[in-house]
C-alpha atoms as a PDB file:
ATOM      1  CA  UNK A   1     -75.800   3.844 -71.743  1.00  0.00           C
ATOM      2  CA  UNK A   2     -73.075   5.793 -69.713  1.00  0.00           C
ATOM      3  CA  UNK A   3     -73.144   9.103 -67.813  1.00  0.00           C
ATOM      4  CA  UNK A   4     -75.378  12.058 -68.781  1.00  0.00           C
ATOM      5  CA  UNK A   5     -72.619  15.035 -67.752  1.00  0.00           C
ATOM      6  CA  UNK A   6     -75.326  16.330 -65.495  1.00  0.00           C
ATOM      7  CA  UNK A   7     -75.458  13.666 -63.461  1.00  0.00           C
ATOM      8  CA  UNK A   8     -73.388  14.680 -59.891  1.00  0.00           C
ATOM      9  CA  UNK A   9     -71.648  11.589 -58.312  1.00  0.00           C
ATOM     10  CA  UNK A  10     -69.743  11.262 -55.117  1.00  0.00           C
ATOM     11  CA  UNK A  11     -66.088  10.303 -55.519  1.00  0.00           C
ATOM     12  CA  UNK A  12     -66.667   7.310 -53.089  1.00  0.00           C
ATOM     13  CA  UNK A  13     -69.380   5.917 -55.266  1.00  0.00           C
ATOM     14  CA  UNK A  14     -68.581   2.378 -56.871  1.00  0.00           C
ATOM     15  CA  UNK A  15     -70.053   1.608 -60.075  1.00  0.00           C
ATOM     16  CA  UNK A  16     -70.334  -1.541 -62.086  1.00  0.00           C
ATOM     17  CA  UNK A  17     -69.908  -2.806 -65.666  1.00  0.00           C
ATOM     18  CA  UNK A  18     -72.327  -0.865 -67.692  1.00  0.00           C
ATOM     19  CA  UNK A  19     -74.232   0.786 -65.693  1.00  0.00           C
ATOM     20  CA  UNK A  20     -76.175   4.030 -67.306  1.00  0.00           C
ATOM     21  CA  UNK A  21     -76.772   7.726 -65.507  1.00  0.00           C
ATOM     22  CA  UNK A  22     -79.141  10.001 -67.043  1.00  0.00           C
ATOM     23  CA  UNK A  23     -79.556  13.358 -66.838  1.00  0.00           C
ATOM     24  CA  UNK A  24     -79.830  15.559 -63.217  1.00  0.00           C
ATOM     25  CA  UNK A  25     -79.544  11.885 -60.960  1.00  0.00           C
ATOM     26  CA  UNK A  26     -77.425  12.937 -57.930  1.00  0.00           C
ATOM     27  CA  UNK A  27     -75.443   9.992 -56.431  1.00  0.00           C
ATOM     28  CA  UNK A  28     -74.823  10.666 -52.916  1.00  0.00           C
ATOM     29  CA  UNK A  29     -71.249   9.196 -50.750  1.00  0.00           C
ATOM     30  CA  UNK A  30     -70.578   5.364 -50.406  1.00  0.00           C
ATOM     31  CA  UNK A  31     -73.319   4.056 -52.679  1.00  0.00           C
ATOM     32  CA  UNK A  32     -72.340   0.810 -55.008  1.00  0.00           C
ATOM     33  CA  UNK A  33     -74.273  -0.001 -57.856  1.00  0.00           C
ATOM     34  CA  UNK A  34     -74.011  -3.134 -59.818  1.00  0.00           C
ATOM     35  CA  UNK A  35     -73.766  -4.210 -63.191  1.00  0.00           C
ATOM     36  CA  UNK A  36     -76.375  -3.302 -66.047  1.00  0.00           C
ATOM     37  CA  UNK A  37     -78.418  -1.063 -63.746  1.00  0.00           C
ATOM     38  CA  UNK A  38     -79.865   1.784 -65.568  1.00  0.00           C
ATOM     39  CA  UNK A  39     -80.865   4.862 -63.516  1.00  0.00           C
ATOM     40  CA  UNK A  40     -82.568   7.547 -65.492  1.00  0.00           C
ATOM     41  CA  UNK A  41     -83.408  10.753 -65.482  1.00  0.00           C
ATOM     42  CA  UNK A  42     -83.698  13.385 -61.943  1.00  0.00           C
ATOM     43  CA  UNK A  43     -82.921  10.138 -59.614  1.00  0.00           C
ATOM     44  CA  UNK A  44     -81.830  10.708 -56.222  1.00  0.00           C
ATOM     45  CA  UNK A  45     -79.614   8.371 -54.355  1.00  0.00           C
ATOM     46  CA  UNK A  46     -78.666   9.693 -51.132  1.00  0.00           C
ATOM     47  CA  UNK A  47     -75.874   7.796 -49.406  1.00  0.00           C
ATOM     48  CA  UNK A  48     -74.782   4.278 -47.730  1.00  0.00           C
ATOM     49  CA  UNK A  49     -76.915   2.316 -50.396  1.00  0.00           C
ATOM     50  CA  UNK A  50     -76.203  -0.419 -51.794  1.00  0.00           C
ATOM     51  CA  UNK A  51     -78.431  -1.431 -55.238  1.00  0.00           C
ATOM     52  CA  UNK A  52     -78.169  -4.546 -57.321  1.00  0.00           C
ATOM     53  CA  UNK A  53     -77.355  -5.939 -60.459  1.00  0.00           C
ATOM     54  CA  UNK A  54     -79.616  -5.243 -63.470  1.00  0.00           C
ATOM     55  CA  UNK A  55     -82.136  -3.031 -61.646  1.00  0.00           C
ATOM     56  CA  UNK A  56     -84.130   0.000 -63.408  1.00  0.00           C
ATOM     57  CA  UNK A  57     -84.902   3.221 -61.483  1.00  0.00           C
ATOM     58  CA  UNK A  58     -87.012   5.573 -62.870  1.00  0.00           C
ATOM     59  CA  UNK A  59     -87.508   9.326 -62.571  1.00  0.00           C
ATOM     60  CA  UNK A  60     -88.064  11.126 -59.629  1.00  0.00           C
ATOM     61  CA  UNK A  61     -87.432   8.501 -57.672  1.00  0.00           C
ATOM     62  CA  UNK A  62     -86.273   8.780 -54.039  1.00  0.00           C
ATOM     63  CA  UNK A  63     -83.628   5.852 -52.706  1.00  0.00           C
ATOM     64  CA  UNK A  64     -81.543   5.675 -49.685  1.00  0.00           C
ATOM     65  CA  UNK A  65     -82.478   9.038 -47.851  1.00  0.00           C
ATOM     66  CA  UNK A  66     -82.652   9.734 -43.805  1.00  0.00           C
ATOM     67  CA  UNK A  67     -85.371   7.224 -42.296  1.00  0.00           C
ATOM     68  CA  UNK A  68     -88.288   9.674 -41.349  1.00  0.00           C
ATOM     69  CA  UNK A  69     -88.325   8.886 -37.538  1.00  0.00           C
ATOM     70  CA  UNK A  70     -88.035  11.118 -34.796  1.00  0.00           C
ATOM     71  CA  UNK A  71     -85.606   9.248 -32.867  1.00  0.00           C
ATOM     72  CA  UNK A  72     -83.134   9.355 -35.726  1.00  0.00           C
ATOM     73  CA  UNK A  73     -79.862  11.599 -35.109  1.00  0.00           C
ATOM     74  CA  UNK A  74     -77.864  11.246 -38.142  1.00  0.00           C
ATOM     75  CA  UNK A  75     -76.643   7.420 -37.360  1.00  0.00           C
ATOM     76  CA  UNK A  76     -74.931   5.561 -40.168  1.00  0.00           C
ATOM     77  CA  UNK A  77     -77.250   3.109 -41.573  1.00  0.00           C
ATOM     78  CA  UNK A  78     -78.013   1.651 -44.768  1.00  0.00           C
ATOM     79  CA  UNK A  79     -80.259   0.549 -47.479  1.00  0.00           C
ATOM     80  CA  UNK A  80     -79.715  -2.990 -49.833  1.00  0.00           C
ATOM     81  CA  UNK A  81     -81.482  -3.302 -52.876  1.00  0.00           C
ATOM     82  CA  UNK A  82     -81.254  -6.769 -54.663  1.00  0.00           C
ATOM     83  CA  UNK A  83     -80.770  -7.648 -58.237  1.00  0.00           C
ATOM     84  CA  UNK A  84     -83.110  -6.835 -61.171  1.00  0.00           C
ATOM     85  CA  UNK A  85     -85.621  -4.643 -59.222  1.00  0.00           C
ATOM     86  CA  UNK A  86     -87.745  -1.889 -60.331  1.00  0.00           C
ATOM     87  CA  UNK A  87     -88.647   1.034 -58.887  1.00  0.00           C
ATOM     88  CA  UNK A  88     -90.673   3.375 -60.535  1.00  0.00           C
ATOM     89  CA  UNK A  89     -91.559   6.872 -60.552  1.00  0.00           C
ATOM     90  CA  UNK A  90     -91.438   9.511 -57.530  1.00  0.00           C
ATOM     91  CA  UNK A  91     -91.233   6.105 -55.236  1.00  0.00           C
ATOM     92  CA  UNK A  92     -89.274   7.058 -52.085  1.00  0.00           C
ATOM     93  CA  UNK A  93     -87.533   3.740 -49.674  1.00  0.00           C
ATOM     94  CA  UNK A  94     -86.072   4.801 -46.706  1.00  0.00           C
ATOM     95  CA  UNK A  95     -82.363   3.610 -44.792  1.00  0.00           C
ATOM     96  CA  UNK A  96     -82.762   1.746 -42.151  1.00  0.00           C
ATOM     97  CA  UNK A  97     -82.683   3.129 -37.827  1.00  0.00           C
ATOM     98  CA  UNK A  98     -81.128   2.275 -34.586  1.00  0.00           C
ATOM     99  CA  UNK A  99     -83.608   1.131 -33.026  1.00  0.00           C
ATOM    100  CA  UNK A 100     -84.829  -0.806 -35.852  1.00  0.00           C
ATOM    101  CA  UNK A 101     -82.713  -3.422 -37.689  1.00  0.00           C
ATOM    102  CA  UNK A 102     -79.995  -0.383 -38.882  1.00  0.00           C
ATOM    103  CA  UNK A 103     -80.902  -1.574 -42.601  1.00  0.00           C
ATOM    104  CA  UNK A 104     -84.050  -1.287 -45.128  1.00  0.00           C
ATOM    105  CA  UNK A 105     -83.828  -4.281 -47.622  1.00  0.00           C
ATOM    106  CA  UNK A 106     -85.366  -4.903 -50.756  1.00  0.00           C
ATOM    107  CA  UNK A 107     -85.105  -8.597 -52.351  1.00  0.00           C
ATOM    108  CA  UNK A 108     -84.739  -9.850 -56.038  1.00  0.00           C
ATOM    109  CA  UNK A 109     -86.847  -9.099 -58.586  1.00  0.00           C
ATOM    110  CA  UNK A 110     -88.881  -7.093 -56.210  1.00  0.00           C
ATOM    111  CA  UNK A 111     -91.192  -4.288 -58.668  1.00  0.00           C
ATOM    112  CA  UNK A 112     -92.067  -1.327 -56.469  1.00  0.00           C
ATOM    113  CA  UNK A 113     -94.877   1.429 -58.917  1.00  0.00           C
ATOM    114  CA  UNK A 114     -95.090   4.799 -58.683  1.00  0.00           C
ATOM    115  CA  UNK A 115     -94.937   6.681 -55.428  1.00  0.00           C
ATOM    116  CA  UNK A 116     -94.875   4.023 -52.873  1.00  0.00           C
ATOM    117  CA  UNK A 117     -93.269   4.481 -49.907  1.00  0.00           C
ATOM    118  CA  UNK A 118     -91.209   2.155 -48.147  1.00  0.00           C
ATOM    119  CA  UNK A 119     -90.334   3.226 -44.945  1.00  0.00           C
ATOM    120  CA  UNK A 120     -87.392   2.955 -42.416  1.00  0.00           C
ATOM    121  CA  UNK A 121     -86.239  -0.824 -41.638  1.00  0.00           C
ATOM    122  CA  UNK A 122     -88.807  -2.448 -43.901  1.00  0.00           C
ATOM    123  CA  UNK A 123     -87.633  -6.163 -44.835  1.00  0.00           C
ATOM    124  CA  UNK A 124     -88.864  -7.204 -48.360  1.00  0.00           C
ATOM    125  CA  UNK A 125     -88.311 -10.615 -50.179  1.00  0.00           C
ATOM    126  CA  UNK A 126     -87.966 -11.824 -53.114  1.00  0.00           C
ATOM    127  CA  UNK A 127     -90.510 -11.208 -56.078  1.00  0.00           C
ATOM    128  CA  UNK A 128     -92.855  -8.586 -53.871  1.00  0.00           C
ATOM    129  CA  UNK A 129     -95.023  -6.290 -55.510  1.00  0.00           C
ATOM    130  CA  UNK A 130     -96.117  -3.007 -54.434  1.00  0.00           C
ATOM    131  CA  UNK A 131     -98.642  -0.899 -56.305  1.00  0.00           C
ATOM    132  CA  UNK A 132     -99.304   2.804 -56.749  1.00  0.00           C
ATOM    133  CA  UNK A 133     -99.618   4.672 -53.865  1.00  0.00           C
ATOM    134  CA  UNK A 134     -98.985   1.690 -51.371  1.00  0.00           C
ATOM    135  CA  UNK A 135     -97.491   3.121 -48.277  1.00  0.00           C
ATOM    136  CA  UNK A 136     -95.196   0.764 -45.610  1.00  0.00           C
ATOM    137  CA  UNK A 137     -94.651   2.030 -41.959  1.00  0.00           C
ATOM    138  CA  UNK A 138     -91.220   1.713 -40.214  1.00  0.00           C
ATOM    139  CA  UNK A 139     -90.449  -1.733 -40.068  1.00  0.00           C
ATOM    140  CA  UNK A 140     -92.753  -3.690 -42.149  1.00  0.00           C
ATOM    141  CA  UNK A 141     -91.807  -7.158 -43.346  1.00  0.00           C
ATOM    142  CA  UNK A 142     -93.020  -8.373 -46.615  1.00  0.00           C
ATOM    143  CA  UNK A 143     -92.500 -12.279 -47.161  1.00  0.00           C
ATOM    144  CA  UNK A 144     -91.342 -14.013 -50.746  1.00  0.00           C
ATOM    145  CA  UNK A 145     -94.130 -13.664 -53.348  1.00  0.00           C
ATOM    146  CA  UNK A 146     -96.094 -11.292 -51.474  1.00  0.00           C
ATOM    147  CA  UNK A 147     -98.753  -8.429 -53.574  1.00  0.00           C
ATOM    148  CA  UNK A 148     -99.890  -5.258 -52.222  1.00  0.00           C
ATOM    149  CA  UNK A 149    -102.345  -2.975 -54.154  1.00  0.00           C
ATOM    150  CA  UNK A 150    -102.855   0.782 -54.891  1.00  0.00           C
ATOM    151  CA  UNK A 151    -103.714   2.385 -52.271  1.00  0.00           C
ATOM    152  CA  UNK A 152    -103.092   0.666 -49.149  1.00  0.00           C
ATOM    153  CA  UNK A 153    -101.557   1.679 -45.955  1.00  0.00           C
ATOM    154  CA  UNK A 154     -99.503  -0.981 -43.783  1.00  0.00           C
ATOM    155  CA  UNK A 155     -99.116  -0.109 -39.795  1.00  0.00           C
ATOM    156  CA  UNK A 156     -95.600  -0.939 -38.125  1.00  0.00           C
ATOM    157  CA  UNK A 157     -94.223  -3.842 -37.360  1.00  0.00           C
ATOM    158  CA  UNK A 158     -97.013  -5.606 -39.346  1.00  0.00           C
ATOM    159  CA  UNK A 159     -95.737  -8.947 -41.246  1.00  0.00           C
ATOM    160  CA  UNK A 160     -97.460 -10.148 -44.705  1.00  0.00           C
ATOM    161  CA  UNK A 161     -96.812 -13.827 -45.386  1.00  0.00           C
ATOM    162  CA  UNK A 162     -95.770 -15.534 -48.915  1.00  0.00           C
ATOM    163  CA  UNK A 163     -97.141 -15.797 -51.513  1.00  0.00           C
ATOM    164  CA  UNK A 164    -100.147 -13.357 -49.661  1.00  0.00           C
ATOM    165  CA  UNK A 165    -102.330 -10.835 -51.577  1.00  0.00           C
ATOM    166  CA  UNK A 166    -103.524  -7.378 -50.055  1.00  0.00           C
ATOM    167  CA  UNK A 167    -106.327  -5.692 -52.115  1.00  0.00           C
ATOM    168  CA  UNK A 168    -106.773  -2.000 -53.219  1.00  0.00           C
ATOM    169  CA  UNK A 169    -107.093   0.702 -49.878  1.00  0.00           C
ATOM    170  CA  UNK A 170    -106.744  -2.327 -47.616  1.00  0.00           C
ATOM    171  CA  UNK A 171    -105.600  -0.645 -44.173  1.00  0.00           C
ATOM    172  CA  UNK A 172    -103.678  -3.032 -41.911  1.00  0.00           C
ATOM    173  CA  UNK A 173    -102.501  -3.115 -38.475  1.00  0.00           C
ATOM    174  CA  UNK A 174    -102.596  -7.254 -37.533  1.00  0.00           C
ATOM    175  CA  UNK A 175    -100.125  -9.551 -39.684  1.00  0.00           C
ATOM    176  CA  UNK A 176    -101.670 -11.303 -42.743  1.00  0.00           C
ATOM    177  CA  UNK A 177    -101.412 -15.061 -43.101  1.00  0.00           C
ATOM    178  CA  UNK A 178     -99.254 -16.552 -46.282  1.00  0.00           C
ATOM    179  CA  UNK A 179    -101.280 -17.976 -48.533  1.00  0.00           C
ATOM    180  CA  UNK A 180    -104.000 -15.467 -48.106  1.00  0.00           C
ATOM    181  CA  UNK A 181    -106.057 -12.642 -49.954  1.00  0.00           C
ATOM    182  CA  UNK A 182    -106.698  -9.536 -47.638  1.00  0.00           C
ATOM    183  CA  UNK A 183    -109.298  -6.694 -47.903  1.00  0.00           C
ATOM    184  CA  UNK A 184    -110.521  -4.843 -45.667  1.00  0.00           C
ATOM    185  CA  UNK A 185    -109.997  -1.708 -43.365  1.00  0.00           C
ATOM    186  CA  UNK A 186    -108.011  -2.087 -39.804  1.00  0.00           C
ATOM    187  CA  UNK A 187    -110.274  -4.002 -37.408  1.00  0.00           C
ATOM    188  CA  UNK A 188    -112.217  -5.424 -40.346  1.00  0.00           C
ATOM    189  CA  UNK A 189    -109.825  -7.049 -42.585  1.00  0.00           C
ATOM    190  CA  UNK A 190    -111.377 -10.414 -44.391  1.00  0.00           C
ATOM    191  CA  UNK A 191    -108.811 -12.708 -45.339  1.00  0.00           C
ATOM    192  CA  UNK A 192    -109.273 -16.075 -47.331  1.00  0.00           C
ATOM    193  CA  UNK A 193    -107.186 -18.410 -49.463  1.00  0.00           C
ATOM    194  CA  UNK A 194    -105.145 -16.586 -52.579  1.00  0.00           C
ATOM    195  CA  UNK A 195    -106.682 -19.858 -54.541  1.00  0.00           C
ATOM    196  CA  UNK A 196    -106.624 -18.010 -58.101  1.00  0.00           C
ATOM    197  CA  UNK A 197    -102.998 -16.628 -57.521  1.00  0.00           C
ATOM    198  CA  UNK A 198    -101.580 -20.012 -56.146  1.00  0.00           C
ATOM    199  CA  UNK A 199    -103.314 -22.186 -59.112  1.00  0.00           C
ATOM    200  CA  UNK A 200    -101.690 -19.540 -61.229  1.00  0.00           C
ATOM    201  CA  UNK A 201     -97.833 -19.893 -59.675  1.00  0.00           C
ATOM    202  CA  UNK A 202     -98.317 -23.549 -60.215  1.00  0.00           C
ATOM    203  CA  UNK A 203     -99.565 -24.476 -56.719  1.00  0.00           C
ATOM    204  CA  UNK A 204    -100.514 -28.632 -56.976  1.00  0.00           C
ATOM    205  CA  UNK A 205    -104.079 -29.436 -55.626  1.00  0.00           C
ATOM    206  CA  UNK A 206    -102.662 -31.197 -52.560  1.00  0.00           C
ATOM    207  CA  UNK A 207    -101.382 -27.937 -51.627  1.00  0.00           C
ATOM    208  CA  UNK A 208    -104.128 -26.357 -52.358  1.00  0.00           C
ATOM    209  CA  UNK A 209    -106.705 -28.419 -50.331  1.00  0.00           C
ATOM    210  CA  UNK A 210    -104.264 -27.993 -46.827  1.00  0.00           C
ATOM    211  CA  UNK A 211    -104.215 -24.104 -47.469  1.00  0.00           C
ATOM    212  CA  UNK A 212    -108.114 -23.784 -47.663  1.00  0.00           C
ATOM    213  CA  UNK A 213    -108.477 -26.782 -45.242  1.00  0.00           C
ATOM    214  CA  UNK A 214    -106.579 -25.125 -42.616  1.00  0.00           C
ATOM    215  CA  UNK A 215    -108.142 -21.831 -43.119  1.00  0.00           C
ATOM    216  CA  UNK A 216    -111.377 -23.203 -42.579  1.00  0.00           C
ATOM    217  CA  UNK A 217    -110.152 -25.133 -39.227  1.00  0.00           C
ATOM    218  CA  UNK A 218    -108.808 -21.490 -37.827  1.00  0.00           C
ATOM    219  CA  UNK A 219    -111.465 -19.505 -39.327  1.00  0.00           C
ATOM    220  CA  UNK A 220    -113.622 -19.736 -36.173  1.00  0.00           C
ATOM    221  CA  UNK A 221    -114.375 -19.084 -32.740  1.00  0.00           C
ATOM    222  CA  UNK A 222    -112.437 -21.415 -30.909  1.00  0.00           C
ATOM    223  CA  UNK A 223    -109.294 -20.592 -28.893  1.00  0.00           C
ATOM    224  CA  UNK A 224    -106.567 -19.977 -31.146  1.00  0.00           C
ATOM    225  CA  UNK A 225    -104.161 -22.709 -29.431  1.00  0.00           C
ATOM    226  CA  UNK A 226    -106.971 -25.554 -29.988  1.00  0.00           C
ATOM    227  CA  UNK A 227    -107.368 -24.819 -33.806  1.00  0.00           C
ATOM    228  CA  UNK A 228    -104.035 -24.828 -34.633  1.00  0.00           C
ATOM    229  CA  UNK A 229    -103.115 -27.328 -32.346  1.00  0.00           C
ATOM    230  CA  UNK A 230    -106.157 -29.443 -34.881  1.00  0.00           C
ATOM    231  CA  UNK A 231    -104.936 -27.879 -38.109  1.00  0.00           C
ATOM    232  CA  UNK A 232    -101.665 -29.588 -37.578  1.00  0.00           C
ATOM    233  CA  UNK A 233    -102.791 -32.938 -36.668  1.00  0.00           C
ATOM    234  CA  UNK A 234    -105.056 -32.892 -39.860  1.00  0.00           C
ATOM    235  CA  UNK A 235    -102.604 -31.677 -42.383  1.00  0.00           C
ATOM    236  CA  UNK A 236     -99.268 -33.036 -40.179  1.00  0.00           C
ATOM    237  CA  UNK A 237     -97.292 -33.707 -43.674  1.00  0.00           C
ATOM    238  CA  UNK A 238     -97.986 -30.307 -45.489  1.00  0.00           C
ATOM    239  CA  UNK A 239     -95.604 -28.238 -45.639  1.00  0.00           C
ATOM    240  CA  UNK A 240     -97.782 -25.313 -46.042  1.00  0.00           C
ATOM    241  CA  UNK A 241    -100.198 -26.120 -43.508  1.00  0.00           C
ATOM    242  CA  UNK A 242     -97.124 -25.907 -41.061  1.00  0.00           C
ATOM    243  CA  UNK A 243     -96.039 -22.687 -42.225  1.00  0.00           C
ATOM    244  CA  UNK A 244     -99.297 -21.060 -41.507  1.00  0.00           C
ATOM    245  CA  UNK A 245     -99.700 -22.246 -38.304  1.00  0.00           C
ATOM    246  CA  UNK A 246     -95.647 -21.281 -37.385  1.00  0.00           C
ATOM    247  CA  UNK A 247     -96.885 -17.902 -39.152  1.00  0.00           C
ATOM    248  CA  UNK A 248     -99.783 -17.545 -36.611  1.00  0.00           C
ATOM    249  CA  UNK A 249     -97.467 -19.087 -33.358  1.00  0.00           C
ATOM    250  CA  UNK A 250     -95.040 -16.575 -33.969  1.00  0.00           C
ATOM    251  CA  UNK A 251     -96.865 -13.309 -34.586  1.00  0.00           C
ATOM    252  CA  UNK A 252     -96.251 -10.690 -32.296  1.00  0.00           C
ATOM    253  CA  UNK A 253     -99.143  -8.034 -33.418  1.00  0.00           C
ATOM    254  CA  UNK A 254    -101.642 -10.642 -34.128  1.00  0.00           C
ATOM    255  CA  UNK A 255    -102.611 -12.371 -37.523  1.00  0.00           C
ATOM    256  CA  UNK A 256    -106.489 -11.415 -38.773  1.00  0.00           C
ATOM    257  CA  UNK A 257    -108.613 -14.448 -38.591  1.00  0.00           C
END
């Protein structure tokens, strides 16, 4: 615990209750850290960043730095890091833009591996996981709950729903459902219920059955207004039924069917 004497930190910096520095981390102006966080060795937190209670960042790591968009002219925007997340090695997350939302978020409990990328204006909930090499465009939003694998590449603007699942060098550019596994590679993403992850976080079988149910209903050909205009009459008292059928009424870029 404490502050390696290498460690260089901005006079403007506000640090909590035991929070630990190691060695060559560089603190940049007007970050606040909270209490218990441990940042270890060759960290880099650039400026206007706020980061949690009890959250770990590991070396090499990359937090808070100018958002990597062309349009960006120095504009002061931030990044907000929740409580108790990790962030692994050589991982880089972005502030946020002007044009965006002006701030990159990052919920609770949230475990980002090694050398992701999270890019300007991303919005992450709560309990998201983000796996080796897992890169977000400008802008993403991942939803409470919500897995991405090694490998995978997410376009702007695109949305992933709770409790959803994205597998290994899955490239997307159309929103993924909650609820749902995804695999595939832009045009031809497959998507179908998460049922082994949802047993697994407890998911009762009533729940279960309206999930798959309504994925079979949209799952087909029809117009997209008739089959969710029948998924809702058939499931009318589940909640999660309703919130993939609000997910797919209010996409903007188009959910994968």
């Amino acid at each position: 615990m404490g502050i390696h004497p290498t460690a260089v930190i901005d006079p403007t910096v506000q640090l909590g209750e035991n929070v630990s520095v190691g060695p060559y981390t560089v603190i940049g102006p007007r970050v606040i850290i909270g209490d218990n966080t441990q940042l270890y060795s060759h960290v880099s937190i650039d400026k206007d960043t706020t980061i949690g209670k009890e959250c770990r960042i590991f070396p090499f790591a990359s937090v808070g730095a100018d958002p990597q968009d062309i349009s960006y002219q120095g504009e002061r925007t931030s990044l907000i890091i929740g409580d108790r997340v990790t962030i692994r090695e050589a991982s880089t997350i972005h502030r946020g833009t002007v044009k965006g939302s002006m701030v990159t978020r990052v919920g609770n409990h949230a475990l980002i591996m090694a050398q992701v990328h999270v890019a300007h204006d991303c919005q992450l909930g709560d309990e998201v996981i983000l796996s080796s090499f897992a890169v977000l465009a400008g802008h993403v939003r991942l939803d409470n709950h919500a897995s991405v694998s090694g490998s995978t590449a997410i376009h702007q603007f695109v949305r992933v729903g709770s409790y959803a699942f994205v597998g290994g060098m899955t490239g997307l550019v159309k929103d993924v459902p909650p609820y749902m596994i995804a695999a595939g590679l832009r045009d031809n993403v497959a998507i179908s219920p998460n049922f082994v992850g949802l047993k697994r976080k407890g998911f009762p079988k009533e729940a279960l059955e309206a999930i798959v149910g309504v994925h079979r209903i949209i799952h087909n050909h029809k117009p997209l207004n008739l089959v969710l205009d029948e998924a809702l009459s058939s499931y009318p008292n589940s909640e999660e039924a309703k919130a993939i059928i609000e997910f797919y009424r209010s996409s903007e870029r188009g959910v994968y069917r």
